[in-house]
Protein backbone atom coordinates (compact mmCIF):
# COMPACT_ATOMS: atom_id res chain seq x y z
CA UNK A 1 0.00 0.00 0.00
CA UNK A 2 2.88 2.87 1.15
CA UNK A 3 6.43 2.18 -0.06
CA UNK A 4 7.87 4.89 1.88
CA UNK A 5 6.32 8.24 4.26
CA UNK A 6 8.77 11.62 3.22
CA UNK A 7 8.15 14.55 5.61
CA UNK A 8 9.05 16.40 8.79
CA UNK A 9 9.73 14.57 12.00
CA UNK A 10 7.24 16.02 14.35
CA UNK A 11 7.80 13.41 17.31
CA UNK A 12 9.80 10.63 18.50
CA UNK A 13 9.39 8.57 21.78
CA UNK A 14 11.13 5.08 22.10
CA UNK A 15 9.93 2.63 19.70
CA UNK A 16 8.02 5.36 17.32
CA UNK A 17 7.76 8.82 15.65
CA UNK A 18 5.65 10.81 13.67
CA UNK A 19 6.12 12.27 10.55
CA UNK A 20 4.15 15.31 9.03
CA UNK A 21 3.55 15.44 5.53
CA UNK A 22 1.69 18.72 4.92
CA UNK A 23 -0.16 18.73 8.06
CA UNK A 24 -1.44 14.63 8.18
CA UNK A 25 0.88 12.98 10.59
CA UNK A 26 1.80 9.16 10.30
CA UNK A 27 2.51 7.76 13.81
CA UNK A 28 5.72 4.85 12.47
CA UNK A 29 6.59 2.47 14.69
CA UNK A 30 10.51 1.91 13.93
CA UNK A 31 13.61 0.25 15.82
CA UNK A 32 15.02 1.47 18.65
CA UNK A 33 18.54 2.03 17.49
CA UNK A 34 16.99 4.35 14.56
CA UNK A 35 15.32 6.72 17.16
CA UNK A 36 18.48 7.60 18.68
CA UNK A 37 19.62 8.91 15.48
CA UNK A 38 17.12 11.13 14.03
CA UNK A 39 16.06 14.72 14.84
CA UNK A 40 12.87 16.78 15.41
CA UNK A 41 12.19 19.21 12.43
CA UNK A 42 14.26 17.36 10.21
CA UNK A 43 13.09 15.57 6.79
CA UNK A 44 12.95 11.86 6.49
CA UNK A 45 12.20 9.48 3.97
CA UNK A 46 11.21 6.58 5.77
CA UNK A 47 10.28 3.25 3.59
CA UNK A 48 7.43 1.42 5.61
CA UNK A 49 5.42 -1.96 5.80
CA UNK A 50 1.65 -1.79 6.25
CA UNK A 51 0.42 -4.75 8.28
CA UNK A 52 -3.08 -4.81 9.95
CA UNK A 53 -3.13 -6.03 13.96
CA UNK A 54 -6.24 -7.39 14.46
CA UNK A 55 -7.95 -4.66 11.82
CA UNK A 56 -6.36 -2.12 13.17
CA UNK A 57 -3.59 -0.40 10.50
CA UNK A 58 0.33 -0.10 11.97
CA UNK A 59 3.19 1.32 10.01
CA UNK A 60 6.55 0.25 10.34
CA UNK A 61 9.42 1.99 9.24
CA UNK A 62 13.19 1.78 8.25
CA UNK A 63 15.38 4.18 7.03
CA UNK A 64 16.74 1.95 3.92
CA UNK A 65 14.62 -0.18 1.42
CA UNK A 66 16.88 -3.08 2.36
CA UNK A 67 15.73 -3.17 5.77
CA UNK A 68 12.12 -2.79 5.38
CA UNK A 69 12.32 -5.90 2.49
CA UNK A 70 14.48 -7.77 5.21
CA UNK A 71 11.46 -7.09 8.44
CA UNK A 72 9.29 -8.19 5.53
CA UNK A 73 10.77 -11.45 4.71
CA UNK A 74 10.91 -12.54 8.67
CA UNK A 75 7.38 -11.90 8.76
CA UNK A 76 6.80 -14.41 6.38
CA UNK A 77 8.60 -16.88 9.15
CA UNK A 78 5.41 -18.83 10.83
CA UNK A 79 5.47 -17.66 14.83
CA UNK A 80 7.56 -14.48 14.11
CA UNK A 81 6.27 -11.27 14.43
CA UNK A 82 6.64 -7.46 13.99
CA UNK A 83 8.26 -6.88 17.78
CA UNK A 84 10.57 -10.05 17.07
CA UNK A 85 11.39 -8.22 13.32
CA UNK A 86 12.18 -5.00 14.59
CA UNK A 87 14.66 -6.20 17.42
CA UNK A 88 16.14 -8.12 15.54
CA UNK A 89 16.85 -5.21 13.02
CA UNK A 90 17.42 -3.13 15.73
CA UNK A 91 19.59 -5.00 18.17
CA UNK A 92 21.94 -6.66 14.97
CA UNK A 93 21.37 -4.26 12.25
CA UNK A 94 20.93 -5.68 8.45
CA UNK A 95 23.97 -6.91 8.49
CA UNK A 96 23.95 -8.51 11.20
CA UNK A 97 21.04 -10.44 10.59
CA UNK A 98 21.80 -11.83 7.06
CA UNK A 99 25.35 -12.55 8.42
CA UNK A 100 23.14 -14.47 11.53
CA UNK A 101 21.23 -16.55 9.21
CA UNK A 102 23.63 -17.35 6.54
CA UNK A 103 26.32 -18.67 9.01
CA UNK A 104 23.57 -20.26 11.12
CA UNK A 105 24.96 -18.65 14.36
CA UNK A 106 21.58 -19.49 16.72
CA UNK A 107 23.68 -17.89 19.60
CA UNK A 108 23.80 -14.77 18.01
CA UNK A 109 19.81 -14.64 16.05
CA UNK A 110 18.46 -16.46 19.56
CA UNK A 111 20.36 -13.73 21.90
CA UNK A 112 17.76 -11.20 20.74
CA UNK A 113 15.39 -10.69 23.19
CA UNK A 114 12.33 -12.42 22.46
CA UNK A 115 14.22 -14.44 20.04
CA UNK A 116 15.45 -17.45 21.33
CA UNK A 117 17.13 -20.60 19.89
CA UNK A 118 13.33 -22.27 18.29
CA UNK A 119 12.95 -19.39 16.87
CA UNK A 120 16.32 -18.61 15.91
CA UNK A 121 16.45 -22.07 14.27
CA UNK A 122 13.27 -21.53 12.37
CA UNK A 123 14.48 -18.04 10.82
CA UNK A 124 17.47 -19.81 9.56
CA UNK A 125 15.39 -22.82 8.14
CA UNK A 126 12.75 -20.48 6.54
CA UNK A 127 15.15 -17.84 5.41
CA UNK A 128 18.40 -19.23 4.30
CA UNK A 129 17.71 -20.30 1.02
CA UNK A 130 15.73 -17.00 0.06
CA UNK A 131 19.19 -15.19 1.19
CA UNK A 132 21.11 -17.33 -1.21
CA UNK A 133 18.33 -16.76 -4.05
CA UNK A 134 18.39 -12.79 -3.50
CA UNK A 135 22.32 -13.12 -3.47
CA UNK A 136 21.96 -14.68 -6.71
CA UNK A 137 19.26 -12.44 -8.19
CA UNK A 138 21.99 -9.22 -7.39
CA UNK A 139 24.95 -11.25 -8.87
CA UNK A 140 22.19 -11.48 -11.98
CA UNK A 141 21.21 -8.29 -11.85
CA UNK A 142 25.22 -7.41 -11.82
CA UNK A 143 26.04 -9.00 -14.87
CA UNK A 144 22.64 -7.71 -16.78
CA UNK A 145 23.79 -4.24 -15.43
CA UNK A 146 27.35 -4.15 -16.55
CA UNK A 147 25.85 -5.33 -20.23
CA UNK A 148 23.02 -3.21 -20.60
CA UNK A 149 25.97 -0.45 -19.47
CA UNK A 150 28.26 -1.36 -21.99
CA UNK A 151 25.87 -1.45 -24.95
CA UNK A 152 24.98 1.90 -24.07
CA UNK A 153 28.68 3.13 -25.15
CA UNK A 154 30.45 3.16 -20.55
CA UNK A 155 33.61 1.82 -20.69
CA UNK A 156 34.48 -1.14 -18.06
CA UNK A 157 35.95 1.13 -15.77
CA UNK A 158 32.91 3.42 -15.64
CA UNK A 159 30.66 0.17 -15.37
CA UNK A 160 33.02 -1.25 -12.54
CA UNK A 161 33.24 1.87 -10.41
CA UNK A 162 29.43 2.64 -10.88
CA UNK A 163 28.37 -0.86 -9.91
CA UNK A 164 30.91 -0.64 -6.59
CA UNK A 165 29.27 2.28 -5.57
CA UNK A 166 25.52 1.15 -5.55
CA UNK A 167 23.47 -1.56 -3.50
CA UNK A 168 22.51 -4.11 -5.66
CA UNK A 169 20.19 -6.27 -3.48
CA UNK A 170 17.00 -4.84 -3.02
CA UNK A 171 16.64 -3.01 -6.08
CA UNK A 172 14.89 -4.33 -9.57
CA UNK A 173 17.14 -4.41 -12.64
CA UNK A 174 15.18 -0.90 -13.90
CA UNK A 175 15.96 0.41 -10.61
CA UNK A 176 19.66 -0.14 -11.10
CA UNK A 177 19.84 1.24 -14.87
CA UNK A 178 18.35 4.68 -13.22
CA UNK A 179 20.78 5.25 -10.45
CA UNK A 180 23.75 3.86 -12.51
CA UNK A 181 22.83 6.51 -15.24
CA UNK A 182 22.27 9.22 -12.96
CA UNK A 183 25.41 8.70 -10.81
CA UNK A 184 27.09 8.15 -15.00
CA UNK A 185 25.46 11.28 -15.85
CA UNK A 186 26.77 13.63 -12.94
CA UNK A 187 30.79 12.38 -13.31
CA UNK A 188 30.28 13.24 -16.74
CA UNK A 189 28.65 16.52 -16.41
């Protein structure tokens, strides 16, 4: 439904804030660790995930597109919820999650409170092989880039620097083409 909420940070308590977009204000609930680094007045762009509790509408948001796709896979895990996604966001960090469920470390996933080692097993179980398919989607979407690049007249060293610079997972293919041609454009101009 919403990809992402861009306006003024009106309020922030612990685990949420508001954010006023000419006069409607969205009350996000987002991970702890983010609060602590945003400001009151400022402009966001926060990417969110729409989920209904029990009919009732809750936004949660992340400041990167990565991290919002990753709370959204662990909610696909059966017995894991939003609380359970955020922390472990919050408390590990994307990194630190992938990295978590790709080396199966259950002491690290099940140290998160609320977390555990059943659950920590079942989020590596669930999630592992979608990891390794998304890793191999970007390495994909690499090689598709760096063509599509080089038909369009960038030399290799133009194509290897651009594609160093940008995320590649979470993004579609288009996606990529656009910020590789904008980031092209503005060394050239």
């Amino acid at each position: 439904m919403f990809s992402y909420i861009e306006g003024t940070l009106s309020r922030i308590d612990s685990v949420s804030i508001v954010i006023d977009v000419n006069g409607l204000g969205f009350h996000i609930y987002v991970p702890p660790s983010l609060v602590k680094s945003l400001k009151i007045n400022k402009v966001y762009k926060i990417f969110v995930s729409f989920l209904l509790n029990n009919g009732v509408p809750i936004l949660y948001g992340f400041l990167t597109e990565k991290e919002r796709d990753l709370f959204e896979l662990i909610l696909n895990v059966s017995g894991i919820g939003p609380k359970i996604g955020i922390a472990l966001i919050s408390e590990l960090g994307y990194e630190g999650v992938i990295k978590g469920i790709k080396s199966e470390d259950l002491d690290v996933l099940g140290g998160v409170s609320g977390v555990g080692k059943k659950r920590a097993k079942k989020l590596v179980l669930e999630l592992k092989d979608k990891l390794i398919e998304l890793e191999d989607t970007s390495q994909e979407n690499r090689k598709l880039l760096a063509e599509i690049l080089r038909k369009l007249g960038y030399n290799k060293n133009e194509i290897r620097e651009v594609i160093e610079e940008i995320d590649l997972e979470g993004n579609s293919l288009e996606e990529l083409v656009k910020i590789s041609l904008k980031r092209l454009s503005k060394g050239n101009g």
